[in-house]
N, C-alpha and C. Protein backbone atom coordinates (compact mmCIF):
# COMPACT_ATOMS: atom_id res chain seq x y z
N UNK A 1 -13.91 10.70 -0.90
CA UNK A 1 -14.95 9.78 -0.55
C UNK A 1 -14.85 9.47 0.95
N UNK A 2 -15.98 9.60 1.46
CA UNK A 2 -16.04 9.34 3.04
C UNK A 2 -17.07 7.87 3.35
N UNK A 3 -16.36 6.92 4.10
CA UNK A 3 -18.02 5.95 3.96
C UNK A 3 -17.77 5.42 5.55
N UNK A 4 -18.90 5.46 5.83
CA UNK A 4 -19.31 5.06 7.13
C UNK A 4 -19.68 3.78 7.81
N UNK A 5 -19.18 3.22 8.78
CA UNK A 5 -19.69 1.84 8.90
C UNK A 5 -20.40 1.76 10.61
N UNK A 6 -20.44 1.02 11.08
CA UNK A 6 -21.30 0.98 12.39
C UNK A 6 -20.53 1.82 13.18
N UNK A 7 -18.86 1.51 13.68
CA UNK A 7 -18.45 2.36 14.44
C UNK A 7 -17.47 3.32 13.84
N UNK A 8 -17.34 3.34 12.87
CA UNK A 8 -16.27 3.93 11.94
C UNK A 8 -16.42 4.54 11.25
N UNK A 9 -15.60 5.75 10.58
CA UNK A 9 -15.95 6.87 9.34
C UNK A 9 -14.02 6.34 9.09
N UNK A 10 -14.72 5.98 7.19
CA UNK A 10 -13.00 5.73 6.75
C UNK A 10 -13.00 7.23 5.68
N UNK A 11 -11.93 8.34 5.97
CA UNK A 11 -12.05 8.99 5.13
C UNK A 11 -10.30 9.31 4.75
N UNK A 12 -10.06 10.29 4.00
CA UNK A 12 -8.99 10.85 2.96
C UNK A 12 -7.79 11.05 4.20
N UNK A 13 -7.08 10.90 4.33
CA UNK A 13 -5.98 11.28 4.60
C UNK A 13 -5.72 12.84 4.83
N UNK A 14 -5.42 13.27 5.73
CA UNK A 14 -4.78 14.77 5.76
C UNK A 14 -3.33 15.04 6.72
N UNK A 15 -2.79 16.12 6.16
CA UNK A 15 -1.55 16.61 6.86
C UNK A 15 -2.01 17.01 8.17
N UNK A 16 -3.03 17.10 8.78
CA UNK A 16 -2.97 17.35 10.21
C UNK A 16 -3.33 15.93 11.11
N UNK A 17 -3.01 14.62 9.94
CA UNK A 17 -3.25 13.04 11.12
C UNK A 17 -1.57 13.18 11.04
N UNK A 18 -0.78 14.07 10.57
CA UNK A 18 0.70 13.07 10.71
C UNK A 18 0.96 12.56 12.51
N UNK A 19 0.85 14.22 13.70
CA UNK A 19 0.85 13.49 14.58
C UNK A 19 0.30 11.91 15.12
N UNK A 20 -0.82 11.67 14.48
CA UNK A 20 -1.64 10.71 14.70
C UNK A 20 -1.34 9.53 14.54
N UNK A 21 -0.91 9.59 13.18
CA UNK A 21 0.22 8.62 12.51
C UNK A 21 1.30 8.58 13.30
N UNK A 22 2.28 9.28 13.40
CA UNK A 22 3.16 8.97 13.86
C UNK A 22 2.93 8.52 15.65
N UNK A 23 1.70 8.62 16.10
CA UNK A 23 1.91 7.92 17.53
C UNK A 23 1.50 6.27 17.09
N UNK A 24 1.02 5.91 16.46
CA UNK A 24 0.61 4.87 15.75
C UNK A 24 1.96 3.85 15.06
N UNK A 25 2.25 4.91 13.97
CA UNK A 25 3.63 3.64 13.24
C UNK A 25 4.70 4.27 14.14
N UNK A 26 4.95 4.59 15.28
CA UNK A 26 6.21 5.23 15.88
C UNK A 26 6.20 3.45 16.74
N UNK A 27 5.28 2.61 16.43
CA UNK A 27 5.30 1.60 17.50
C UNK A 27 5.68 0.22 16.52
N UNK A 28 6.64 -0.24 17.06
CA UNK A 28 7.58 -1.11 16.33
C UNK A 28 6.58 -2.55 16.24
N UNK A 29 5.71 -2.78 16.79
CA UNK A 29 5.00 -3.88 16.52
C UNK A 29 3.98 -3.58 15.25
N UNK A 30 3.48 -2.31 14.53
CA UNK A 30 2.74 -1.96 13.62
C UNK A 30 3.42 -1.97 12.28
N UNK A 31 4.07 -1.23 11.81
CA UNK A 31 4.96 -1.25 10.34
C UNK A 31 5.12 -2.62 9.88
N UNK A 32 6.84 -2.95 11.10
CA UNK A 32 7.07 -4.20 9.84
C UNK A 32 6.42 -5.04 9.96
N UNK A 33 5.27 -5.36 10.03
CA UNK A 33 3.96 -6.46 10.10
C UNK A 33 3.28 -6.06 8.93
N UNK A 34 3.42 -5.16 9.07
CA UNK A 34 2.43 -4.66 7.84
C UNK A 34 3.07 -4.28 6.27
N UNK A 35 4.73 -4.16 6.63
CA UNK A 35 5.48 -3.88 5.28
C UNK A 35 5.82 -2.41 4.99
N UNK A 36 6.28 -1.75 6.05
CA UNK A 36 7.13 -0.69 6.03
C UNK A 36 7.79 -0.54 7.40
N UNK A 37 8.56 0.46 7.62
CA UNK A 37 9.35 0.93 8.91
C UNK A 37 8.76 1.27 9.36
N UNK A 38 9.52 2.04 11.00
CA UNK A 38 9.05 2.63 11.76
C UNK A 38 9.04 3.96 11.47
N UNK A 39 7.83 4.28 12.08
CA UNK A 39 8.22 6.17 11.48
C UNK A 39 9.17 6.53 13.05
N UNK A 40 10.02 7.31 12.40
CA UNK A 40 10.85 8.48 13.12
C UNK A 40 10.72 9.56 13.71
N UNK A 41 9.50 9.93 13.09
CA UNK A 41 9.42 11.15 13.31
C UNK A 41 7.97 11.63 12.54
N UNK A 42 7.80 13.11 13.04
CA UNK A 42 6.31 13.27 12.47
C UNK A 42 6.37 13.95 11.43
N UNK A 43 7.90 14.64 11.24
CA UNK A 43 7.83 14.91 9.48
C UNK A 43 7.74 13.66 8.80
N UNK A 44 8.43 12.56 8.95
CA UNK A 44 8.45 11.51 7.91
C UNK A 44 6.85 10.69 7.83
N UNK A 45 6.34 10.91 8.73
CA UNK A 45 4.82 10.40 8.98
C UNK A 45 4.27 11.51 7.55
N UNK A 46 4.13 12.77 8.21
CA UNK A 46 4.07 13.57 7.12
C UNK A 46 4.54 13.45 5.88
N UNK A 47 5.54 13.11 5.39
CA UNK A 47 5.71 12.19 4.16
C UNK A 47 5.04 11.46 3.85
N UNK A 48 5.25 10.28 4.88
CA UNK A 48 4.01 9.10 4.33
C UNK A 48 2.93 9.46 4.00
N UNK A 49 2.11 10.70 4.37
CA UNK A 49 1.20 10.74 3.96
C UNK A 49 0.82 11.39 2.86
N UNK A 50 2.05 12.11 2.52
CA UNK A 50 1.75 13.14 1.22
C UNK A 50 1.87 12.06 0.24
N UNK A 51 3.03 10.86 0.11
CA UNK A 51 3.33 10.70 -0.64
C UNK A 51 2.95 9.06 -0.91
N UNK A 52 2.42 8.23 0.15
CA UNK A 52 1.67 7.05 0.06
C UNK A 52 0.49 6.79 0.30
N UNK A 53 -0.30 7.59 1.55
CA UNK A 53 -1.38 7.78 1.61
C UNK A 53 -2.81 8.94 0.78
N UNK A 54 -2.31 9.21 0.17
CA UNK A 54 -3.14 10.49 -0.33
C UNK A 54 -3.98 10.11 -1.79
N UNK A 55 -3.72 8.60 -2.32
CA UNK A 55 -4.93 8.59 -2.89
C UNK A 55 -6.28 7.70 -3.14
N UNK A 56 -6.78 7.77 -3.86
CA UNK A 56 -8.80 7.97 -3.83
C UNK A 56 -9.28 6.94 -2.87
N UNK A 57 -7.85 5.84 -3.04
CA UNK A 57 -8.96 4.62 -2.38
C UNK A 57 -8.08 4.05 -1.12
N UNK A 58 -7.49 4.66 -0.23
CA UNK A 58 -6.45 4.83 0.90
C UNK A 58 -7.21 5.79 2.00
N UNK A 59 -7.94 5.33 3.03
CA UNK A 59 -8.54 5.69 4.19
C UNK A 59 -7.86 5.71 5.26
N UNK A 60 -7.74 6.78 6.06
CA UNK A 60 -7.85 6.48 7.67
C UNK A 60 -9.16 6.21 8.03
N UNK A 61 -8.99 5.40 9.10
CA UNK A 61 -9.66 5.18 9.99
C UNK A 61 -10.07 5.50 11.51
N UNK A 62 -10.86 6.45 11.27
CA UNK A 62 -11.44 6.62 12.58
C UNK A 62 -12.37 6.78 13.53
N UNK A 63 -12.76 6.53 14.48
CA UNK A 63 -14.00 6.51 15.34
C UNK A 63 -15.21 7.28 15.55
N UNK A 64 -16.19 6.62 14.90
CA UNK A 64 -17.19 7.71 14.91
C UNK A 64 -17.31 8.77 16.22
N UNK A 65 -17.05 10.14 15.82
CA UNK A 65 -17.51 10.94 17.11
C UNK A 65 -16.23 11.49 17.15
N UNK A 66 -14.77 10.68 16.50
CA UNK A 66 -13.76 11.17 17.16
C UNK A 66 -12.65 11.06 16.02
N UNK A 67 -12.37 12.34 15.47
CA UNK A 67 -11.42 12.36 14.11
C UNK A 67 -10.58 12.79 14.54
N UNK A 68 -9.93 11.11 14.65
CA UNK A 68 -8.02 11.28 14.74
C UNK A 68 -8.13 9.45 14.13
N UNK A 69 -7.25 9.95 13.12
CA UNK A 69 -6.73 8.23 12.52
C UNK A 69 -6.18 7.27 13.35
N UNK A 70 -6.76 6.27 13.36
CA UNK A 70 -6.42 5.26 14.44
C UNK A 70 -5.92 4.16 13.42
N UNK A 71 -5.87 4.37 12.18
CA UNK A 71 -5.28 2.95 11.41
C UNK A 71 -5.42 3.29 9.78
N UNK A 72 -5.47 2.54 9.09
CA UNK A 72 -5.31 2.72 7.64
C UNK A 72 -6.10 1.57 6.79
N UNK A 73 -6.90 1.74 5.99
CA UNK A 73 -7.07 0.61 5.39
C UNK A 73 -7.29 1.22 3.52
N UNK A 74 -7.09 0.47 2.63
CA UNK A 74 -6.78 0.48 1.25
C UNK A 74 -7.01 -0.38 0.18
N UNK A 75 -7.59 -0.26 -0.87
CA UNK A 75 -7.61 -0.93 -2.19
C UNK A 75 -6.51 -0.50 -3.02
N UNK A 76 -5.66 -1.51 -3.45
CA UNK A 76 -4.93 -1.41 -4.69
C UNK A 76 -5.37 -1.78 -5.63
N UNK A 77 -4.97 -0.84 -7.05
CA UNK A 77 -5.33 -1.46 -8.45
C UNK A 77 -3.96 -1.23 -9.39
N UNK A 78 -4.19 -1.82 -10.85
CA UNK A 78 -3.36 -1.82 -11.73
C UNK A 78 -1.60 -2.61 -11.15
N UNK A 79 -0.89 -1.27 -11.68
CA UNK A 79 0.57 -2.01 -11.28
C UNK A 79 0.94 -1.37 -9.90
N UNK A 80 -0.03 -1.48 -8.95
CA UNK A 80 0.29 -1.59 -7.12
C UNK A 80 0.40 -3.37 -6.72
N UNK A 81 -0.80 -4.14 -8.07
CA UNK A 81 -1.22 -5.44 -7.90
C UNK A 81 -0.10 -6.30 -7.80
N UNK A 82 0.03 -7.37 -7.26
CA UNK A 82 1.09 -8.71 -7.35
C UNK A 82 0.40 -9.51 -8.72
N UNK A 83 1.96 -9.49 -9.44
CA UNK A 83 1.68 -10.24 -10.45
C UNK A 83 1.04 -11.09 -11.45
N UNK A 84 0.15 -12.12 -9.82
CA UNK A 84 -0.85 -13.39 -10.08
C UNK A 84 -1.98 -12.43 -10.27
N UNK A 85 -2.18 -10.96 -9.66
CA UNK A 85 -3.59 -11.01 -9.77
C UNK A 85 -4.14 -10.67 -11.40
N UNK A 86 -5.34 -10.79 -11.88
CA UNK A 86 -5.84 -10.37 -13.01
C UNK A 86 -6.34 -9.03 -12.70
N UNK A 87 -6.44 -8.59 -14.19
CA UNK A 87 -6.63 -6.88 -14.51
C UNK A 87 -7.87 -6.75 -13.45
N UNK A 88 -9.19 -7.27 -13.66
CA UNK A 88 -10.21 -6.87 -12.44
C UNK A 88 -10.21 -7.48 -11.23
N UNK A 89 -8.72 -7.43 -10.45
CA UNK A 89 -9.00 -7.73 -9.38
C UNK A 89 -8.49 -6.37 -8.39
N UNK A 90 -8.40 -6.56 -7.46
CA UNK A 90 -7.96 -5.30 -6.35
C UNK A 90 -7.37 -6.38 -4.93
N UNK A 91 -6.20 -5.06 -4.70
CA UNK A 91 -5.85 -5.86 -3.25
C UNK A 91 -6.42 -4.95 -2.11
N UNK A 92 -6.23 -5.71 -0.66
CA UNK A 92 -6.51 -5.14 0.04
C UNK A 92 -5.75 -4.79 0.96
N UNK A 93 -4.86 -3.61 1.64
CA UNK A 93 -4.24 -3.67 3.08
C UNK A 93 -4.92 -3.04 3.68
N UNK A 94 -3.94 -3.13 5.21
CA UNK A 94 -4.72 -2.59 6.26
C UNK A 94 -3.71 -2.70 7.38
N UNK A 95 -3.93 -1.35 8.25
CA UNK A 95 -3.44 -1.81 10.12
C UNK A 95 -4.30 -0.84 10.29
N UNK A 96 -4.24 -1.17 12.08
CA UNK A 96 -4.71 -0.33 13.15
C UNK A 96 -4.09 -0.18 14.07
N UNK A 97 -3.78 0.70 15.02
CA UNK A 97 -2.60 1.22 16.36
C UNK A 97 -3.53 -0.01 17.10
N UNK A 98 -2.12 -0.51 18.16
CA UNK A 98 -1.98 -1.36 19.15
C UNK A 98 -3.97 -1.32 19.78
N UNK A 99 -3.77 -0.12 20.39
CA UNK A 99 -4.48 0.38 21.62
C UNK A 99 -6.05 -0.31 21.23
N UNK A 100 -5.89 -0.60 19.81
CA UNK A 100 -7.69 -0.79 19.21
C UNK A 100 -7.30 -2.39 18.52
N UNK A 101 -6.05 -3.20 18.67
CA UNK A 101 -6.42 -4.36 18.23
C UNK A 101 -7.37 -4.92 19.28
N UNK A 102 -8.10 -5.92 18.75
CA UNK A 102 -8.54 -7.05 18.84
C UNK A 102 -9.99 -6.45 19.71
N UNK A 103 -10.75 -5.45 18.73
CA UNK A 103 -12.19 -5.03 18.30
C UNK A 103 -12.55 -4.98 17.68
N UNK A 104 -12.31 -5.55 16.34
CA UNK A 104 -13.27 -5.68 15.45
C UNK A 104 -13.39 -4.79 14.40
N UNK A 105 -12.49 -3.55 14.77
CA UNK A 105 -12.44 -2.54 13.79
C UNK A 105 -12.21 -3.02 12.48
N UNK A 106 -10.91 -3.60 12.48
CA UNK A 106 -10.41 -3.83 10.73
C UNK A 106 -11.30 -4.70 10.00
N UNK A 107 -11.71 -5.86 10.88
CA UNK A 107 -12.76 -6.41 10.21
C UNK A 107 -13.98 -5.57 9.38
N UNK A 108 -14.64 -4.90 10.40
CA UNK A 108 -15.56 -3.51 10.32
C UNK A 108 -15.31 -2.98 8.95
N UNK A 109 -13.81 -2.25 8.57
CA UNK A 109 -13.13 -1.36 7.70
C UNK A 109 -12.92 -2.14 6.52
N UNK A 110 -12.74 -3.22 6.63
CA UNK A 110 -12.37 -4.22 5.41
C UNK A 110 -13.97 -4.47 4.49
N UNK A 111 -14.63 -5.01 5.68
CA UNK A 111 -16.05 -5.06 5.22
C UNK A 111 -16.66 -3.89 4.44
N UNK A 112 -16.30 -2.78 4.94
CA UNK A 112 -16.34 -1.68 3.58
C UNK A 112 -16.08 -1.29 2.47
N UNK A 113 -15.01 -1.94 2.86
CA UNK A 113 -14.00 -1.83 1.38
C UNK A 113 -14.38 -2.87 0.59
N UNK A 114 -14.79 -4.05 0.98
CA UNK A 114 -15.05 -5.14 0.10
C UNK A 114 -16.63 -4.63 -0.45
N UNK A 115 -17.18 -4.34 0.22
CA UNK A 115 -18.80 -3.62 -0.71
C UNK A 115 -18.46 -2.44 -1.69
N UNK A 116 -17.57 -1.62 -1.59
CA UNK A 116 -16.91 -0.82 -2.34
C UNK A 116 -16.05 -1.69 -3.35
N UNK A 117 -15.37 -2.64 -3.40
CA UNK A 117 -14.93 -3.22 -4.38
C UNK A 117 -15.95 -4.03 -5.49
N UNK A 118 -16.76 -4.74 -4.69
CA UNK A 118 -17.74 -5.82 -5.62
C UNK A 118 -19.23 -4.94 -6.15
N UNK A 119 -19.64 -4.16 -5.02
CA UNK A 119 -20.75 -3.58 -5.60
C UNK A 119 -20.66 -2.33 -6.37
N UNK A 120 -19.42 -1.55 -6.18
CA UNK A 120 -19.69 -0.24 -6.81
C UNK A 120 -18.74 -0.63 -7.84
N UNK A 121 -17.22 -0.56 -7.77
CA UNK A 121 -15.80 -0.75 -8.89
C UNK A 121 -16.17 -2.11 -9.48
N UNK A 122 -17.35 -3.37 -8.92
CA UNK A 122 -17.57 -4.37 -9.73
C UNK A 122 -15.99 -5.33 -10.13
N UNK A 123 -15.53 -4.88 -9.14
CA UNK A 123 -14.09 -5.88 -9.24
C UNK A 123 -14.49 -7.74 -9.30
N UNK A 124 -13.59 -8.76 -9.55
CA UNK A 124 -13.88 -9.93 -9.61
C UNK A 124 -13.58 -10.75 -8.20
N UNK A 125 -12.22 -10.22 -7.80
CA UNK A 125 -11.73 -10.24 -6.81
C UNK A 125 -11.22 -9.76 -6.12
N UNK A 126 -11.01 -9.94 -4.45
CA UNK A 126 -9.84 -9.14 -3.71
C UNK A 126 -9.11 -10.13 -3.12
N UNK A 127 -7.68 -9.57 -2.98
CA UNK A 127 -6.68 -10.63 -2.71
C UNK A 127 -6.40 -9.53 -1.49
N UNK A 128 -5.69 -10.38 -0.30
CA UNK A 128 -5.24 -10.15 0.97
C UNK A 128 -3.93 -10.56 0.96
N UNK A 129 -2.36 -9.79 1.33
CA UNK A 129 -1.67 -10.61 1.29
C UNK A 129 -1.21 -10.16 3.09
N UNK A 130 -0.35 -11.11 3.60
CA UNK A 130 0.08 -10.75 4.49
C UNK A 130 1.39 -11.85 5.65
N UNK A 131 2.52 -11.17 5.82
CA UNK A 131 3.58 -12.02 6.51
C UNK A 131 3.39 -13.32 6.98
N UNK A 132 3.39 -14.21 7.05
CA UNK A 132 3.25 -15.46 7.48
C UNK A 132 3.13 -15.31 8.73
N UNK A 133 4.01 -14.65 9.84
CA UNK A 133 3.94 -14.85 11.04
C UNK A 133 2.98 -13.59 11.84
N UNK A 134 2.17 -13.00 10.68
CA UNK A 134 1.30 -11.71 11.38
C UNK A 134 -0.16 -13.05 11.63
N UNK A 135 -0.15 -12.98 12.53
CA UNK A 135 -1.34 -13.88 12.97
C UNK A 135 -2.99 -13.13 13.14
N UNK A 136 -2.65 -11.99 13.48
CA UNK A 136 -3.95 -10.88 13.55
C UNK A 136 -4.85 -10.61 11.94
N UNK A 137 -3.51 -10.67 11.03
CA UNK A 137 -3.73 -10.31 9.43
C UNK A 137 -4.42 -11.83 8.90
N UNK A 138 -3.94 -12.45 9.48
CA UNK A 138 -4.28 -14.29 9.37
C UNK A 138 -6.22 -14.03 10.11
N UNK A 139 -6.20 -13.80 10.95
CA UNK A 139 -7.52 -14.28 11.50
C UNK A 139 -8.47 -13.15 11.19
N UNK A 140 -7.99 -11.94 10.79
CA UNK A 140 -9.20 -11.24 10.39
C UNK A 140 -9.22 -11.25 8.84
N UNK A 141 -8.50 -12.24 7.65
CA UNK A 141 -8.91 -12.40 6.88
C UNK A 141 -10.08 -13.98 6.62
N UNK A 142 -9.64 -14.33 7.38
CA UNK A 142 -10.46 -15.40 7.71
C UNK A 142 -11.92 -15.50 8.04
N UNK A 143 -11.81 -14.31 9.23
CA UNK A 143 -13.23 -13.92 9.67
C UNK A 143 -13.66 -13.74 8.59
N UNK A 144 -13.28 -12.34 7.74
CA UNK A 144 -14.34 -12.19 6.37
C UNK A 144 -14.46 -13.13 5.26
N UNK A 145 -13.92 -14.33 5.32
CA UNK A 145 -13.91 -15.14 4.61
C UNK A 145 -13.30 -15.64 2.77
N UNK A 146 -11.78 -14.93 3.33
CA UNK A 146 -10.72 -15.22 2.40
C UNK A 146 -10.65 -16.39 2.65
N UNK A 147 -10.31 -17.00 1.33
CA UNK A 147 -9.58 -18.15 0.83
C UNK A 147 -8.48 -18.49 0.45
N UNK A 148 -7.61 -18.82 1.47
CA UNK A 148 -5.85 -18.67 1.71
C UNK A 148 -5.67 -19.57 -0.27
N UNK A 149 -4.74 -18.75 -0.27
CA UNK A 149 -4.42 -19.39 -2.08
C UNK A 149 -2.88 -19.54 -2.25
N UNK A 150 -1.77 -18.82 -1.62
CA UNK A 150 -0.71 -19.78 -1.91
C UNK A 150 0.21 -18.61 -1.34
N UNK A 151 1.72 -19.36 -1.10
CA UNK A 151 2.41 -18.38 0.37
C UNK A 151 3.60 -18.46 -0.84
N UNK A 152 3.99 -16.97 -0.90
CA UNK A 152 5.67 -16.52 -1.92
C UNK A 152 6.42 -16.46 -0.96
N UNK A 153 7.26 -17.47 -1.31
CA UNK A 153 8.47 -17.10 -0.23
C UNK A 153 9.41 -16.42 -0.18
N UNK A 154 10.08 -15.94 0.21
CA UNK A 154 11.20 -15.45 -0.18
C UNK A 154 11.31 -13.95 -0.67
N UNK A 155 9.46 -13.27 -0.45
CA UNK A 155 9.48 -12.13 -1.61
C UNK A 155 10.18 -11.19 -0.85
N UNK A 156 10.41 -10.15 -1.81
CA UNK A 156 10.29 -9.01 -1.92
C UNK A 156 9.30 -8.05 -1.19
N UNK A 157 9.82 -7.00 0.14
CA UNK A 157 9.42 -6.28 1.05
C UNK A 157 10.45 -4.68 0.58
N UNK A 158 9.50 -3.97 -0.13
CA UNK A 158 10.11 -3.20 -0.73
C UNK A 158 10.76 -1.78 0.34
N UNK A 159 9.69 -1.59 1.13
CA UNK A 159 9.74 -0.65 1.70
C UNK A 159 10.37 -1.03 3.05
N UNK A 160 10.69 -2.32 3.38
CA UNK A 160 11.60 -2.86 4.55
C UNK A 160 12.81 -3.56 3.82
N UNK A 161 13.00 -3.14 2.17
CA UNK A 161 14.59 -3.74 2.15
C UNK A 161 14.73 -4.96 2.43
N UNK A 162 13.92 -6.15 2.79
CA UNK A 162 14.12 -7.33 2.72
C UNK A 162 13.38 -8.27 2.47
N UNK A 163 13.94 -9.81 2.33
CA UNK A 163 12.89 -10.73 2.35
C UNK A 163 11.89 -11.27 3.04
N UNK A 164 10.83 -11.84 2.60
CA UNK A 164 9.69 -12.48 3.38
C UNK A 164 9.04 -13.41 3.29
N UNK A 165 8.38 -14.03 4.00
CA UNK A 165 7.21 -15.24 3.57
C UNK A 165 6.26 -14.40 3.53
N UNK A 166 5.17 -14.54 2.33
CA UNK A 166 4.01 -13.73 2.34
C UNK A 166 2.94 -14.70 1.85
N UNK A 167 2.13 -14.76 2.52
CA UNK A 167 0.86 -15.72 2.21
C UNK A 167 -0.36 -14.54 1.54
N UNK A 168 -0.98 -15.60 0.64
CA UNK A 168 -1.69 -14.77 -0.18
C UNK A 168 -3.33 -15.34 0.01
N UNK A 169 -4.44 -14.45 0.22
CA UNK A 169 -5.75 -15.04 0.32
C UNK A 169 -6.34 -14.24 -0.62
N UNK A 170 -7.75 -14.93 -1.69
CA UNK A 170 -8.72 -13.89 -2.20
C UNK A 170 -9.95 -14.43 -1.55
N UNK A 171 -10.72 -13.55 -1.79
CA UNK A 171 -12.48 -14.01 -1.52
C UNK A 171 -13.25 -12.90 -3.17
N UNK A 172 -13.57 -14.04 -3.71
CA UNK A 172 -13.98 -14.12 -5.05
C UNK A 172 -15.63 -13.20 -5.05
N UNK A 173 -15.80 -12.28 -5.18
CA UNK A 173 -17.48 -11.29 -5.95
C UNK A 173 -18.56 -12.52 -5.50
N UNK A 174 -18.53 -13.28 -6.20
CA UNK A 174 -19.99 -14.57 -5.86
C UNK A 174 -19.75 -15.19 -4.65
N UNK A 175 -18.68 -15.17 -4.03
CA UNK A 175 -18.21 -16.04 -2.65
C UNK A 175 -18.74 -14.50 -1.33
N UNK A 176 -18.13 -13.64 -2.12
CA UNK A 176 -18.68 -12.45 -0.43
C UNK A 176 -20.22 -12.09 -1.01
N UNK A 177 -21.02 -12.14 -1.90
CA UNK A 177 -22.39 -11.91 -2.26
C UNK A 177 -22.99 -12.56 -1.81
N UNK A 178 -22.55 -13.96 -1.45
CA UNK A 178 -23.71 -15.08 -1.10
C UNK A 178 -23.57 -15.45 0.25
N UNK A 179 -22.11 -14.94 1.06
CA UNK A 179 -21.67 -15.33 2.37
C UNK A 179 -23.17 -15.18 3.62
């Protein structure tokens, strides 16, 4: 599935973004914000992508006109979900490399994904979770108009081996329909 937004085409993942990826998570301010390491290297990027990125509803993101992944954005379902959520809900992550914060992209990319969640999969909700101290993950859930719902402390960061504060937001099907 490929879907298009004003400046953006989010499509499938392939083994020829690992370079891409890896100039991206090779940068220590991207991962553990987002809840994994740094990549090492562009085989292990290449990993990541065979083996976390590669399915149906896991996009790169990149610039119309210009296909090279500049970020990632994703719906989770079933048992990817945190505990609280119910069977029809979906989560949402997301980053983008340094070079393109603070344009509007993820907002852009999210906004897709949320019309893809409520209008087509007919989900109830989407939940946002994200580090307490990621402030970027804080204000562009906000922009789209999540509703901060309650911060786990202490959790579980599986893929960084340690603990965290993780604050949790949804924006509810009738709340983004009527926004």
């Amino acid at each position: 599935m490929i879907i298009e937004t004003e400046r953006t085409i989010l499509r499938p993942w392939n083994d020829i973004d690992a370079e891409s990826l890896f100039e991206y998570a090779s940068d220590p301010r991207i991962g553990p914000s987002a809840g994994w390491p740094v990549h090492e290297s562009v085989e292990y990027s290449l990993e990541s992508i065979r083996k976390y990125l590669s399915d149906d509803y896991t996009f790169a993101i990149t610039l119309k006109g210009i296909d090279k992944a500049i970020g990632c954005v994703n719906l989770k379902f079933g048992e990817d979900l945190k505990s609280f959520a119910d069977e029809n809900d979906t989560e949402i992550g997301c980053w983008i490399g340094a070079p393109f914060w603070g344009q509007g992209l993820v907002p852009e990319a999210i906004n897709a994904l949320l019309a893809l969640a409520f209008n087509e999969l007919k989900k109830d909700n989407v939940w946002y979770g994200y580090f307490i101290e990621n402030d970027k993950s804080k204000r562009v859930q906000e922009k789209l108009g999540f509703k901060f719902s309650h911060i786990e402390n202490n959790a579980y960061a599986k893929f960084l081996d340690k603990h965290i504060d993780e604050a949790f937001s949804k924006i509810r099907r009738e709340d983004w329909l009527n926004r």
